[in-house]
N, C-alpha and C. Protein backbone atom coordinates (compact mmCIF):
# COMPACT_ATOMS: atom_id res chain seq x y z
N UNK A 1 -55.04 -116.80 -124.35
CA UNK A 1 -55.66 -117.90 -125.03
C UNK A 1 -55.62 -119.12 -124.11
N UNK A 2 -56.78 -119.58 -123.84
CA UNK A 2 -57.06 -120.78 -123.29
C UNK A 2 -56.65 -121.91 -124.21
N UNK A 3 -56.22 -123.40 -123.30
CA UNK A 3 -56.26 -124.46 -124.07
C UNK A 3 -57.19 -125.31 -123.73
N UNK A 4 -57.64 -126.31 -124.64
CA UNK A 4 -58.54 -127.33 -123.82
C UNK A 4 -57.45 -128.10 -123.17
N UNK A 5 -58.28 -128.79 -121.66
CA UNK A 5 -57.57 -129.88 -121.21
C UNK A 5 -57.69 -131.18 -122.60
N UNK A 6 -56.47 -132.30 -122.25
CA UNK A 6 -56.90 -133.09 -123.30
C UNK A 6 -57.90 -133.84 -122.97
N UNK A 7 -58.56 -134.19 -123.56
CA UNK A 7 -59.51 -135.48 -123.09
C UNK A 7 -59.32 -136.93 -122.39
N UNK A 8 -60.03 -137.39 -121.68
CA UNK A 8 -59.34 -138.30 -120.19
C UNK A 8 -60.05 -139.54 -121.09
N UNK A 9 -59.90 -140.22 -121.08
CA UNK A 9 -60.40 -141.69 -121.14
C UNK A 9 -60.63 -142.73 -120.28
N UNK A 10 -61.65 -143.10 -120.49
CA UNK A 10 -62.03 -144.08 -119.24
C UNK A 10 -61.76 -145.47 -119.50
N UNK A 11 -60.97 -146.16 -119.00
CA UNK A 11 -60.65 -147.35 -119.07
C UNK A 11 -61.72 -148.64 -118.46
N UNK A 12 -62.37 -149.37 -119.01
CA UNK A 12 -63.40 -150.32 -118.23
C UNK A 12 -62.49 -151.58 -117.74
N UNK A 13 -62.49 -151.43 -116.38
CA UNK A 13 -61.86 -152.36 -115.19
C UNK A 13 -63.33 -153.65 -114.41
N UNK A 14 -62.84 -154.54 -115.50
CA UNK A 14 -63.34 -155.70 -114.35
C UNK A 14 -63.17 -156.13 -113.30
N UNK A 15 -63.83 -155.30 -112.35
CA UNK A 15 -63.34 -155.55 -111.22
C UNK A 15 -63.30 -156.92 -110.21
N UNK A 16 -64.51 -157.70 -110.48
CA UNK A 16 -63.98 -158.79 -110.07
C UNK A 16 -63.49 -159.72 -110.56
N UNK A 17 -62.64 -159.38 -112.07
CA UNK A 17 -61.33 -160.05 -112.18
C UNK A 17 -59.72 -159.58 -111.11
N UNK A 18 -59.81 -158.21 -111.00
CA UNK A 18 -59.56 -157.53 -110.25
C UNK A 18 -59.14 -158.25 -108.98
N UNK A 19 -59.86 -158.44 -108.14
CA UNK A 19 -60.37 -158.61 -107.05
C UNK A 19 -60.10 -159.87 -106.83
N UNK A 20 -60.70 -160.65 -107.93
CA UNK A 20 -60.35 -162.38 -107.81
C UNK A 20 -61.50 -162.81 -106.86
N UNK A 21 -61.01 -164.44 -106.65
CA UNK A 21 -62.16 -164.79 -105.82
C UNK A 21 -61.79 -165.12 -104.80
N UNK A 22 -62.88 -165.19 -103.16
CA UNK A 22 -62.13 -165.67 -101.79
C UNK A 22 -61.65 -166.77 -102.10
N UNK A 23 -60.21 -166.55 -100.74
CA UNK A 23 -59.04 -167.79 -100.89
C UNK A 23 -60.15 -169.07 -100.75
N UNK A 24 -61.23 -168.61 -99.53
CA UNK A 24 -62.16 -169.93 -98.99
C UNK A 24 -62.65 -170.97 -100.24
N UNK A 25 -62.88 -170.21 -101.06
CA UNK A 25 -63.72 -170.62 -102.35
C UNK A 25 -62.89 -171.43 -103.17
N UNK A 26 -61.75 -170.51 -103.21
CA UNK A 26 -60.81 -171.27 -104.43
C UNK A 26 -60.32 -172.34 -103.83
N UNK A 27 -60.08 -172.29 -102.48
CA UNK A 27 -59.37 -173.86 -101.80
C UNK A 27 -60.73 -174.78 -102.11
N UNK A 28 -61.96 -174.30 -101.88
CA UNK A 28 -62.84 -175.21 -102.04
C UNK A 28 -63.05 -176.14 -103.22
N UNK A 29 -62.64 -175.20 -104.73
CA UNK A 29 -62.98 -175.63 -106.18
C UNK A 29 -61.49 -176.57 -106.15
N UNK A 30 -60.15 -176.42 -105.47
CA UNK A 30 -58.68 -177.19 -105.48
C UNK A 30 -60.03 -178.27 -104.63
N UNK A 31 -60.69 -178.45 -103.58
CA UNK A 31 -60.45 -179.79 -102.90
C UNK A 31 -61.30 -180.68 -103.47
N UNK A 32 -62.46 -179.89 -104.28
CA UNK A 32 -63.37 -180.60 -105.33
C UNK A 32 -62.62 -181.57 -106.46
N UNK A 33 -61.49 -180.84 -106.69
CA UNK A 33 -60.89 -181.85 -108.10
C UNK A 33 -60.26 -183.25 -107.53
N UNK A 34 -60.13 -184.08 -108.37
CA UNK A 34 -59.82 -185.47 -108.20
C UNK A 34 -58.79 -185.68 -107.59
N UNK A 35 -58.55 -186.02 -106.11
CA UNK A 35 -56.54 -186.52 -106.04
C UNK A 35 -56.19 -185.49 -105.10
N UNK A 36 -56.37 -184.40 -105.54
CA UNK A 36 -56.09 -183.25 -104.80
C UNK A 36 -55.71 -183.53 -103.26
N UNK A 37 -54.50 -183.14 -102.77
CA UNK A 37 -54.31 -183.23 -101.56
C UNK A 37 -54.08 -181.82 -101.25
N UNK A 38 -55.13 -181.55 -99.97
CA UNK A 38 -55.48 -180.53 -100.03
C UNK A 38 -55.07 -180.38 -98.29
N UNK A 39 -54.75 -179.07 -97.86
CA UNK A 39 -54.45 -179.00 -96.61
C UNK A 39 -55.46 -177.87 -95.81
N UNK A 40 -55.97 -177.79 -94.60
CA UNK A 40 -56.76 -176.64 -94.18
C UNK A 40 -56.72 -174.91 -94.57
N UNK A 41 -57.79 -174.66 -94.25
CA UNK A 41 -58.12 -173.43 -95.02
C UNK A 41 -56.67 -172.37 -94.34
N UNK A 42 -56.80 -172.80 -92.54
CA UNK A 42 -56.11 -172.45 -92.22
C UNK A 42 -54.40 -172.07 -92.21
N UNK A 43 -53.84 -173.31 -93.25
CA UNK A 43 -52.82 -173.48 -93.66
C UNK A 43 -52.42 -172.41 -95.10
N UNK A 44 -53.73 -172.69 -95.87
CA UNK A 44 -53.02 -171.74 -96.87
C UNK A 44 -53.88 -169.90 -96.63
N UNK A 45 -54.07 -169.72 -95.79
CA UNK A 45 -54.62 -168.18 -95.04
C UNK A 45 -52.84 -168.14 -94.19
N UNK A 46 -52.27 -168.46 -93.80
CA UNK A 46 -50.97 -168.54 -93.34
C UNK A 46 -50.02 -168.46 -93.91
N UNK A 47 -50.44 -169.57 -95.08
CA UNK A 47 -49.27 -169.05 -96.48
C UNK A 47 -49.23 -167.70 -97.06
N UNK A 48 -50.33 -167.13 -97.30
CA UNK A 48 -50.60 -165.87 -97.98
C UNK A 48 -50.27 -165.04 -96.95
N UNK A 49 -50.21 -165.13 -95.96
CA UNK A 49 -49.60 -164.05 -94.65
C UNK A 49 -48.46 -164.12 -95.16
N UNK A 50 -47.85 -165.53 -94.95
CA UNK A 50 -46.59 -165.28 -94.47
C UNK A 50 -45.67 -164.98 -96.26
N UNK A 51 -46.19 -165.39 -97.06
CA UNK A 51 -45.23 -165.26 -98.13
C UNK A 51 -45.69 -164.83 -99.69
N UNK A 52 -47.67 -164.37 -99.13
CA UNK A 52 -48.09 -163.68 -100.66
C UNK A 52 -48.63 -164.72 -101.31
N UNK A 53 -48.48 -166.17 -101.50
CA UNK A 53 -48.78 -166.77 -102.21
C UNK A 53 -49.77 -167.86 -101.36
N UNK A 54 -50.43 -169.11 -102.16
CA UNK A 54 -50.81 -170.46 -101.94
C UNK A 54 -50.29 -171.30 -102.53
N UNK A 55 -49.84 -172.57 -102.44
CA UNK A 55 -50.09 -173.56 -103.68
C UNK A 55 -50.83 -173.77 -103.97
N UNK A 56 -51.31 -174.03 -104.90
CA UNK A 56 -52.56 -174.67 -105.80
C UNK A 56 -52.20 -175.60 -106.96
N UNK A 57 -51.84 -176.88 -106.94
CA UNK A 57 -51.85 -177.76 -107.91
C UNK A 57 -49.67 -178.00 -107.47
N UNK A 58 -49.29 -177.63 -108.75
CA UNK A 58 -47.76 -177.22 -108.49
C UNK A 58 -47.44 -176.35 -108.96
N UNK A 59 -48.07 -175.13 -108.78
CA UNK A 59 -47.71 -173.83 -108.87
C UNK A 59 -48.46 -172.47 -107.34
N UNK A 60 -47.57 -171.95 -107.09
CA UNK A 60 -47.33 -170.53 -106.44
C UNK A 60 -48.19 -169.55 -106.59
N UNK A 61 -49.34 -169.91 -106.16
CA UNK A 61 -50.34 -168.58 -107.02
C UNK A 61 -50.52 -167.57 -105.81
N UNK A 62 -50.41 -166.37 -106.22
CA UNK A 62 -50.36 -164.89 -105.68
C UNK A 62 -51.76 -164.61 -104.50
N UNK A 63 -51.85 -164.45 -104.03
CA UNK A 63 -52.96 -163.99 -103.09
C UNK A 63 -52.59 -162.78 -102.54
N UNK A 64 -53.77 -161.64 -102.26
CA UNK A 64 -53.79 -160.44 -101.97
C UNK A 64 -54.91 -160.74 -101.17
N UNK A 65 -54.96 -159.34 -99.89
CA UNK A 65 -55.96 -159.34 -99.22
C UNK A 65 -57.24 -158.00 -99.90
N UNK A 66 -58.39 -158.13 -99.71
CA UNK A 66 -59.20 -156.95 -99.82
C UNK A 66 -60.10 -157.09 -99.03
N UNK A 67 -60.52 -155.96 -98.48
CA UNK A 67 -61.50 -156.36 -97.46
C UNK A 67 -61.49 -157.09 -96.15
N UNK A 68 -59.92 -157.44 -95.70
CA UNK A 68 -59.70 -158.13 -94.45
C UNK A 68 -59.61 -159.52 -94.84
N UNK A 69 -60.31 -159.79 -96.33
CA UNK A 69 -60.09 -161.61 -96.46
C UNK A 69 -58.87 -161.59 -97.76
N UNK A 70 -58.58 -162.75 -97.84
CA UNK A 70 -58.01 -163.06 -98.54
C UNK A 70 -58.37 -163.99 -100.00
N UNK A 71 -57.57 -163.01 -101.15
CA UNK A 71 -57.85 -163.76 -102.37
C UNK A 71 -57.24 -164.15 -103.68
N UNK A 72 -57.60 -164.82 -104.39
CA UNK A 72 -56.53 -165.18 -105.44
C UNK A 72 -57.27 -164.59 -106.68
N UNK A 73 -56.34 -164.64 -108.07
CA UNK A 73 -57.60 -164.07 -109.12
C UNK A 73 -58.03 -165.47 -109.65
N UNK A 74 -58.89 -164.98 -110.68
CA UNK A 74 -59.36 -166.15 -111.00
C UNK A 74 -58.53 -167.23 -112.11
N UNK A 75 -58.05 -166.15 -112.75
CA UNK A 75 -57.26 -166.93 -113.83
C UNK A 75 -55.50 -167.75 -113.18
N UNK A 76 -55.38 -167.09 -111.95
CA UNK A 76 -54.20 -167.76 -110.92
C UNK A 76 -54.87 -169.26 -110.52
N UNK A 77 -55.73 -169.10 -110.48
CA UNK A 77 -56.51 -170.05 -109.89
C UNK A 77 -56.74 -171.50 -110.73
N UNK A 78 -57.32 -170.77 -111.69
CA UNK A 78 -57.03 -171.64 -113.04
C UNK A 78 -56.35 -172.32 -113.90
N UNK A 79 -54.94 -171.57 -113.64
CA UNK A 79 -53.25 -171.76 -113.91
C UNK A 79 -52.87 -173.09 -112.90
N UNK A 80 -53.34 -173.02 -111.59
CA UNK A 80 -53.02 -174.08 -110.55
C UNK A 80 -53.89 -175.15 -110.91
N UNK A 81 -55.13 -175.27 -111.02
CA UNK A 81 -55.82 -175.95 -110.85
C UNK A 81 -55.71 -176.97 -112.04
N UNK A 82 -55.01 -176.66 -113.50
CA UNK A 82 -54.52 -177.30 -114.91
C UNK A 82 -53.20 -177.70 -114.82
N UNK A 83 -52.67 -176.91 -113.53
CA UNK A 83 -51.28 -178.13 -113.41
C UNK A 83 -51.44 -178.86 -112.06
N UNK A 84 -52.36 -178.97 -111.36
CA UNK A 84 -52.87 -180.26 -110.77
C UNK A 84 -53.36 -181.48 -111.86
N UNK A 85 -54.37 -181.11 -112.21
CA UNK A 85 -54.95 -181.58 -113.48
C UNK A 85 -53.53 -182.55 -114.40
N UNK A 86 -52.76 -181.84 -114.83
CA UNK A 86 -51.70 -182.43 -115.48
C UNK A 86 -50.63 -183.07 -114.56
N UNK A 87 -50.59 -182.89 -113.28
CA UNK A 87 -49.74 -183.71 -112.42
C UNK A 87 -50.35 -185.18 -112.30
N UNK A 88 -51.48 -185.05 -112.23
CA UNK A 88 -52.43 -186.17 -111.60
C UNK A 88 -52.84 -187.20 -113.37
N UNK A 89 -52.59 -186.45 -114.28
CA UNK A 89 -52.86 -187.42 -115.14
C UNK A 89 -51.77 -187.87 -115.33
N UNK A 90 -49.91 -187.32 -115.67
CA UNK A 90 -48.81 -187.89 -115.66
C UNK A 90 -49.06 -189.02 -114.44
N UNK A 91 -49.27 -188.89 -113.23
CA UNK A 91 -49.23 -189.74 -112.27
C UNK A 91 -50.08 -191.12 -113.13
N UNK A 92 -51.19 -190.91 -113.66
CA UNK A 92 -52.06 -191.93 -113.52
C UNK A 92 -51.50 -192.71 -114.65
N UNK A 93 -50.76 -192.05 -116.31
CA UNK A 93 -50.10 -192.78 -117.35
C UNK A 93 -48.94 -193.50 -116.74
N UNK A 94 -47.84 -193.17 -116.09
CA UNK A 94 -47.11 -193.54 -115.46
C UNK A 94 -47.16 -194.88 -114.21
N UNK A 95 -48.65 -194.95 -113.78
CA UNK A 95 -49.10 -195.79 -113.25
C UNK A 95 -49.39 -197.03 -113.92
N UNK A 96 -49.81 -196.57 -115.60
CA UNK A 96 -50.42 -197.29 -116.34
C UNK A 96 -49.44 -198.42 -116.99
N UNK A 97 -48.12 -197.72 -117.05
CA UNK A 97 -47.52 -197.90 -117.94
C UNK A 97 -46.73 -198.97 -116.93
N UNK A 98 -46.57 -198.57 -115.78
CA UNK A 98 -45.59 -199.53 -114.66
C UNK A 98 -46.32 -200.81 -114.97
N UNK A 99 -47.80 -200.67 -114.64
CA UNK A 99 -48.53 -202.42 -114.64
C UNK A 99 -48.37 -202.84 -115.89
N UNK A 100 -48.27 -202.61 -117.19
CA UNK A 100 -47.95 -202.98 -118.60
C UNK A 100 -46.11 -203.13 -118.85
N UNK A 101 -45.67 -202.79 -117.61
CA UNK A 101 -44.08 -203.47 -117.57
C UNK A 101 -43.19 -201.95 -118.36
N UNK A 102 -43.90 -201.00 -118.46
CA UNK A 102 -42.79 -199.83 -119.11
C UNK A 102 -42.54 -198.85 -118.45
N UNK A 103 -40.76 -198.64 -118.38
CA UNK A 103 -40.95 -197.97 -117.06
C UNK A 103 -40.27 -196.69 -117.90
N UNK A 104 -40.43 -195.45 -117.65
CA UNK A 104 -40.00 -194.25 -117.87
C UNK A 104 -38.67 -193.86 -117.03
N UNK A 105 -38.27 -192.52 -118.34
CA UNK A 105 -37.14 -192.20 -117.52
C UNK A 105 -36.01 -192.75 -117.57
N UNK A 106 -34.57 -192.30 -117.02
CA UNK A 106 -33.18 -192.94 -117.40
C UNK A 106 -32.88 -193.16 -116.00
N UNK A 107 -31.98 -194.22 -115.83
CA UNK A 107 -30.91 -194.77 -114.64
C UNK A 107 -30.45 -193.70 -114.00
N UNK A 108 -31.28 -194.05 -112.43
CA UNK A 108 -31.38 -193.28 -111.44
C UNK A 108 -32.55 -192.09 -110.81
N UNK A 109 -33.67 -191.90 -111.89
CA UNK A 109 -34.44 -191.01 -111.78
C UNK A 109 -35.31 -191.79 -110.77
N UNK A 110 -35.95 -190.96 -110.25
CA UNK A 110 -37.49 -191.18 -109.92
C UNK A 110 -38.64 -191.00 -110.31
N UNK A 111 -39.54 -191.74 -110.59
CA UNK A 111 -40.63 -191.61 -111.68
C UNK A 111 -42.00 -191.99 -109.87
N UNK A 112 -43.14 -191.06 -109.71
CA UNK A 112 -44.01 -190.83 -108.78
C UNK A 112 -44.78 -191.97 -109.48
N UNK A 113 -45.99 -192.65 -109.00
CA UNK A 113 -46.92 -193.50 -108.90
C UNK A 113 -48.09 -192.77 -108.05
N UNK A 114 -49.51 -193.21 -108.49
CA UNK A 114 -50.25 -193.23 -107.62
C UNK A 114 -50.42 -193.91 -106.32
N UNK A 115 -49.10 -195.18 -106.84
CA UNK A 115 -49.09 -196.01 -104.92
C UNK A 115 -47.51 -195.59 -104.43
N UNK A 116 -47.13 -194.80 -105.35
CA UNK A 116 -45.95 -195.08 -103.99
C UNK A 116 -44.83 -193.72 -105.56
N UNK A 117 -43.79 -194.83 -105.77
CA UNK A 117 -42.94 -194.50 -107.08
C UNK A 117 -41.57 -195.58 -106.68
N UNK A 118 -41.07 -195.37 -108.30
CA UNK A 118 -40.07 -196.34 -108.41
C UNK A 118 -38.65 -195.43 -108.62
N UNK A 119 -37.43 -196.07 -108.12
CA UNK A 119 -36.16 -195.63 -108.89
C UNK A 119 -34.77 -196.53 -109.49
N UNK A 120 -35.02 -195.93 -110.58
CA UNK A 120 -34.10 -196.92 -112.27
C UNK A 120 -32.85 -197.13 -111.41
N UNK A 121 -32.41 -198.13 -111.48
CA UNK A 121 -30.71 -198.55 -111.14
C UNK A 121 -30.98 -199.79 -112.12
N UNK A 122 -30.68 -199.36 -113.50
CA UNK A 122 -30.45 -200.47 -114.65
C UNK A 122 -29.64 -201.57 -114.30
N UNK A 123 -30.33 -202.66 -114.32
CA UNK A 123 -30.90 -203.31 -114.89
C UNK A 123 -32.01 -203.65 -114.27
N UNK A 124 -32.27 -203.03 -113.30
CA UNK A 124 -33.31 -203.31 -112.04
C UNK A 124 -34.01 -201.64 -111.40
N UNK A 125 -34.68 -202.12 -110.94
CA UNK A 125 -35.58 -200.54 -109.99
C UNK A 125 -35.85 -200.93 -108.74
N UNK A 126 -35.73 -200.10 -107.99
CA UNK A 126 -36.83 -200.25 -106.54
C UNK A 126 -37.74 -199.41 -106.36
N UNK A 127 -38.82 -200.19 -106.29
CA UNK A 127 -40.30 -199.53 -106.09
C UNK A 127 -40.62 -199.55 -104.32
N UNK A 128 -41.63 -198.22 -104.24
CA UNK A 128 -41.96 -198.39 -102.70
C UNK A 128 -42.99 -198.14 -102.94
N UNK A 129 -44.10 -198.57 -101.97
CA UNK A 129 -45.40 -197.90 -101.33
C UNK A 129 -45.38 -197.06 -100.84
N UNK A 130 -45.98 -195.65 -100.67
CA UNK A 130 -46.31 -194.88 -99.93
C UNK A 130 -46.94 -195.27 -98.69
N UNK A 131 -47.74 -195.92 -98.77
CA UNK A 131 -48.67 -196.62 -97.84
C UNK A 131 -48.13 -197.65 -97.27
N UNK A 132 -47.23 -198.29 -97.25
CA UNK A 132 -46.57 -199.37 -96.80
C UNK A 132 -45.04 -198.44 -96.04
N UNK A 133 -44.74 -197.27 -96.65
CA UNK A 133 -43.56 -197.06 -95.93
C UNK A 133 -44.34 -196.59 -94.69
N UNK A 134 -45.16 -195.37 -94.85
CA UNK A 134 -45.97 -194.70 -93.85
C UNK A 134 -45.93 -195.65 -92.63
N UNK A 135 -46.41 -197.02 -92.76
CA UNK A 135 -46.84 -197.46 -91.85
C UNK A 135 -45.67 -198.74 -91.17
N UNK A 136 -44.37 -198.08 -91.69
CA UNK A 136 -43.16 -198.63 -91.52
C UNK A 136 -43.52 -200.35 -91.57
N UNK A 137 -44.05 -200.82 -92.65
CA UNK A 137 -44.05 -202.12 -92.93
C UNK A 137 -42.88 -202.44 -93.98
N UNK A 138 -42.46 -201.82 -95.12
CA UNK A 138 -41.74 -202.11 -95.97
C UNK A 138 -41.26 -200.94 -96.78
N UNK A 139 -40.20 -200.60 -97.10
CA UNK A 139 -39.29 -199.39 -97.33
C UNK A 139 -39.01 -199.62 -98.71
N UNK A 140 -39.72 -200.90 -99.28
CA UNK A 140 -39.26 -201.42 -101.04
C UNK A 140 -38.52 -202.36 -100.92
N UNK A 141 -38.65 -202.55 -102.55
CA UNK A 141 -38.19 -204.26 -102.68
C UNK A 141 -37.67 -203.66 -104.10
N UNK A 142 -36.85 -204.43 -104.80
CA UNK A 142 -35.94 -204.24 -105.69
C UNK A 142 -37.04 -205.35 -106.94
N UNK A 143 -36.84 -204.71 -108.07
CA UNK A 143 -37.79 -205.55 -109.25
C UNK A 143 -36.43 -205.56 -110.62
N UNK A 144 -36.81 -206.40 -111.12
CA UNK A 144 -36.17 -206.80 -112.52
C UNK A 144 -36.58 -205.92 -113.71
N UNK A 145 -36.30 -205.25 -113.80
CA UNK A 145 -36.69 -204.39 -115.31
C UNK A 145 -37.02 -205.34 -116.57
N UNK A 146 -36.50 -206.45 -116.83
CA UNK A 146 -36.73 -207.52 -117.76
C UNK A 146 -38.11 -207.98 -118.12
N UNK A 147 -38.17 -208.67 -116.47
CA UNK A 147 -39.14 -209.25 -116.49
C UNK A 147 -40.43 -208.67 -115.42
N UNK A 148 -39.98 -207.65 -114.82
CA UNK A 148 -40.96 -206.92 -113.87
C UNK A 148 -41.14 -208.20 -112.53
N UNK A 149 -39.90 -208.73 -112.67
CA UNK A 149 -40.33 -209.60 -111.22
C UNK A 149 -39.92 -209.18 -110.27
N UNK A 150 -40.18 -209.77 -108.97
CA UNK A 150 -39.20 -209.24 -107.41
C UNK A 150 -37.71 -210.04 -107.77
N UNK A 151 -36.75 -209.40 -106.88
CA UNK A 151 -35.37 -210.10 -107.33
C UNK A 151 -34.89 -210.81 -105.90
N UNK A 152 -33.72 -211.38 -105.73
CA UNK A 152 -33.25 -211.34 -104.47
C UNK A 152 -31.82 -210.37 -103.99
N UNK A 153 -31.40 -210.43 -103.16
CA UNK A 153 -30.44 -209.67 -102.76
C UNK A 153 -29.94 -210.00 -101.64
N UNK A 154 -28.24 -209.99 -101.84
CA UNK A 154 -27.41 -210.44 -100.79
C UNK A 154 -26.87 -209.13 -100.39
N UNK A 155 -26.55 -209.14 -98.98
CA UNK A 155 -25.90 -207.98 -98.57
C UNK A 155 -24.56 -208.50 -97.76
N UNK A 156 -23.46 -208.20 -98.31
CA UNK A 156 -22.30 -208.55 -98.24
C UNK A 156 -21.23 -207.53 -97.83
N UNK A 157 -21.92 -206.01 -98.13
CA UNK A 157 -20.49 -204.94 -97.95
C UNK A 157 -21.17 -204.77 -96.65
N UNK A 158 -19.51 -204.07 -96.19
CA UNK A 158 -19.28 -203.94 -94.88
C UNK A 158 -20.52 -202.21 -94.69
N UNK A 159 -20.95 -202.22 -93.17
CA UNK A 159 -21.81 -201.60 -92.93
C UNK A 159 -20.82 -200.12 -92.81
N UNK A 160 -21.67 -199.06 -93.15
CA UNK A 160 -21.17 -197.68 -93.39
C UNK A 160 -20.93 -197.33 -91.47
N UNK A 161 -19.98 -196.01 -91.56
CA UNK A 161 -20.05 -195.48 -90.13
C UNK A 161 -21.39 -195.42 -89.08
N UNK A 162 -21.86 -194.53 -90.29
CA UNK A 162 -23.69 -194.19 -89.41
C UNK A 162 -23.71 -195.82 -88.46
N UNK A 163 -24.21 -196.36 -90.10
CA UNK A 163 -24.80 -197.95 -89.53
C UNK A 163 -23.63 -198.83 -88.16
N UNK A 164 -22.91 -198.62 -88.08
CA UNK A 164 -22.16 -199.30 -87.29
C UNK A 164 -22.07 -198.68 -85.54
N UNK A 165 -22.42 -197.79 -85.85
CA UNK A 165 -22.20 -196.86 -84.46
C UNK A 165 -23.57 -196.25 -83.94
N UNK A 166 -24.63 -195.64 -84.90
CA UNK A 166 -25.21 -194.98 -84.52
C UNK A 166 -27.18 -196.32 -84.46
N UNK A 167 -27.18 -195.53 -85.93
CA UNK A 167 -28.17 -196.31 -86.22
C UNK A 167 -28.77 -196.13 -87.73
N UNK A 168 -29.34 -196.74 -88.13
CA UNK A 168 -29.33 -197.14 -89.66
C UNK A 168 -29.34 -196.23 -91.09
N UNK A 169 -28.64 -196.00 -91.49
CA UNK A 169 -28.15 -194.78 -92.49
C UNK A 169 -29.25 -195.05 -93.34
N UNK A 170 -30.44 -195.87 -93.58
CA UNK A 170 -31.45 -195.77 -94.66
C UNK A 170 -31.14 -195.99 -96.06
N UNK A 171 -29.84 -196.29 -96.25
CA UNK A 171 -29.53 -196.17 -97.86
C UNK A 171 -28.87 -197.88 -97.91
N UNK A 172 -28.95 -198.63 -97.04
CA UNK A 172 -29.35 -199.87 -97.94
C UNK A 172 -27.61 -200.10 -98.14
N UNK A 173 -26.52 -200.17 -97.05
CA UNK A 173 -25.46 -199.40 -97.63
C UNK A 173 -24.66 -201.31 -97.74
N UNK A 174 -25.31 -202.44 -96.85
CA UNK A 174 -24.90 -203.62 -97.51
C UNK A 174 -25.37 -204.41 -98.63
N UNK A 175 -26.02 -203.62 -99.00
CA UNK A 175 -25.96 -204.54 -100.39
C UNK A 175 -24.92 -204.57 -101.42
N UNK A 176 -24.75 -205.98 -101.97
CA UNK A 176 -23.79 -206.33 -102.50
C UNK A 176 -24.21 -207.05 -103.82
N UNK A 177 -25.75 -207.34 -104.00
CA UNK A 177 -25.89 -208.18 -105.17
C UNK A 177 -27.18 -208.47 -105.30
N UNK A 178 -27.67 -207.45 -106.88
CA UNK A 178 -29.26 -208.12 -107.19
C UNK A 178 -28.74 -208.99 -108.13
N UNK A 179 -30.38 -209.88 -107.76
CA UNK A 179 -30.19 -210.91 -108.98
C UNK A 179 -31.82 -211.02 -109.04
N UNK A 180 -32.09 -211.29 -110.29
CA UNK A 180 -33.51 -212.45 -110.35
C UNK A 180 -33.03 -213.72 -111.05
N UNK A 181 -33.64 -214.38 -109.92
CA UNK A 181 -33.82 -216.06 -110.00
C UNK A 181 -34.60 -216.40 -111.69
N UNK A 182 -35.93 -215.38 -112.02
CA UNK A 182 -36.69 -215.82 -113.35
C UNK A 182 -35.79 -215.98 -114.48
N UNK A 183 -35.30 -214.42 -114.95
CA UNK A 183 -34.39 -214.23 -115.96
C UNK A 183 -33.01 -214.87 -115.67
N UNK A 184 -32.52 -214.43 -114.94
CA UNK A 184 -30.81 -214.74 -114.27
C UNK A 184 -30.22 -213.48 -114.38
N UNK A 185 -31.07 -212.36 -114.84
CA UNK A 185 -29.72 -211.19 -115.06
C UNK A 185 -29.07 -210.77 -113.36
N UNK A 186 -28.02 -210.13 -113.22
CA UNK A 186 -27.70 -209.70 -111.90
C UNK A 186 -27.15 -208.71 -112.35
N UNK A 187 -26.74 -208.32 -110.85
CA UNK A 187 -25.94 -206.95 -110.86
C UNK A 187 -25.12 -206.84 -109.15
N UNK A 188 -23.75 -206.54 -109.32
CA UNK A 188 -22.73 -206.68 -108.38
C UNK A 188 -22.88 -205.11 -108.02
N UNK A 189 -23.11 -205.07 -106.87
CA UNK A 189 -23.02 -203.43 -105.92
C UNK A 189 -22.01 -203.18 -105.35
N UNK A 190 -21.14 -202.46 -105.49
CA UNK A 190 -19.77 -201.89 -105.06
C UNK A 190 -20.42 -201.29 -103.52
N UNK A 191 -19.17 -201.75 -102.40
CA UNK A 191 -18.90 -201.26 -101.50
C UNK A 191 -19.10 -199.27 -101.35
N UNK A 192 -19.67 -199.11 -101.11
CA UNK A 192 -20.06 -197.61 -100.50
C UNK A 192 -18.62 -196.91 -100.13
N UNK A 193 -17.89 -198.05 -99.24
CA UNK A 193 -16.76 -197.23 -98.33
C UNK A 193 -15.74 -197.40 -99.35
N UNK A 194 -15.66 -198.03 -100.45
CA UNK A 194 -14.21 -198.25 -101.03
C UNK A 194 -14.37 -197.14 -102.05
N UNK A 195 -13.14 -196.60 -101.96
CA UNK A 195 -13.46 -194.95 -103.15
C UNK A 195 -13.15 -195.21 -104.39
């Protein structure tokens, strides 16, 4: 007695979901969106060599080769391209909210800007330019949380090892005292070296 084989079923495969679309393309639709900082084709064809993936937005999206080129799927693509999308609008509320005097976030964080970003040391922040550090004009200035004004600052503690011997440790290590002149609030900065 014979049996039948069972019956096979054919599964319908979209293949060019499959397949996805060239990396060329998808970097193209990332450099089309707003903000996007986008790096050569060549850079992310290198990434996918070297580690499988691209960035796209702030996420890791998968790339496979077929055909000798390289590609992402579409819905990876899509996944990156909505958390660019949502990076770039946090950036722009956060922007919004700095010029209307409200600053996000708790003492000590860093909150990004479209010009630069700020960081909380209550009762005060220091904001930088991006564009102003780049071009080593100004590294930030210290603001009043109160009143959103510039403050002044004395630098009084003794200079750290780095700074004394080598050359400048970057962390600002004599300061000893914000104040704003508008409001009057201040704030006394402890010595770095005293434990």
């Amino acid at each position: 007695m014979t049996q039948t084989p069972p019956a096979v079923e054919f599964v319908a495969v979209d293949l060019a979901e499959l397949i996805g679309i060239p990396l060329r393309d998808a970097i193209a639709r990332y450099a089309a969106e707003e903000g996007a900082a986008v790096n050569s084709y060549e850079w992310y064809r290198d990434s996918a060599k070297r580690s499988g993936t691209v960035w796209i937005g702030a996420l890791r999206v998968p790339a496979h080769k077929v055909g000798g080129a390289w590609h992402v799927r579409r819905k990876d693509l899509e996944r990156g391209l909505a958390s660019h999308r949502a990076e770039r609008d946090e950036l722009h509320r956060a922007t919004e909210d700095y010029r209307r005097g409200v600053l996000h976030a708790k003492n000590g964080d860093t909150i990004s800007t479209e010009w630069g970003a700020y960081r909380r040391k209550d009762p005060f922040h220091f904001a930088w330019s991006d564009y102003e550090v780049m071009r080593r004009r100004s590294d930030g200035s210290w603001y009043c949380n109160s009143c959103m004004k510039a403050t002044k600052t004395e630098h009084d503690n003794p200079e750290c090892h780095q700074c004394s011997d080598w050359s400048p440790c970057g962390r600002d290590c004599t300061l000893s005292r914000i104040f704003c002149e508008d409001c009057g609030t201040t704030q006394v900065v402890a010595s770095r070296l005293t434990p």
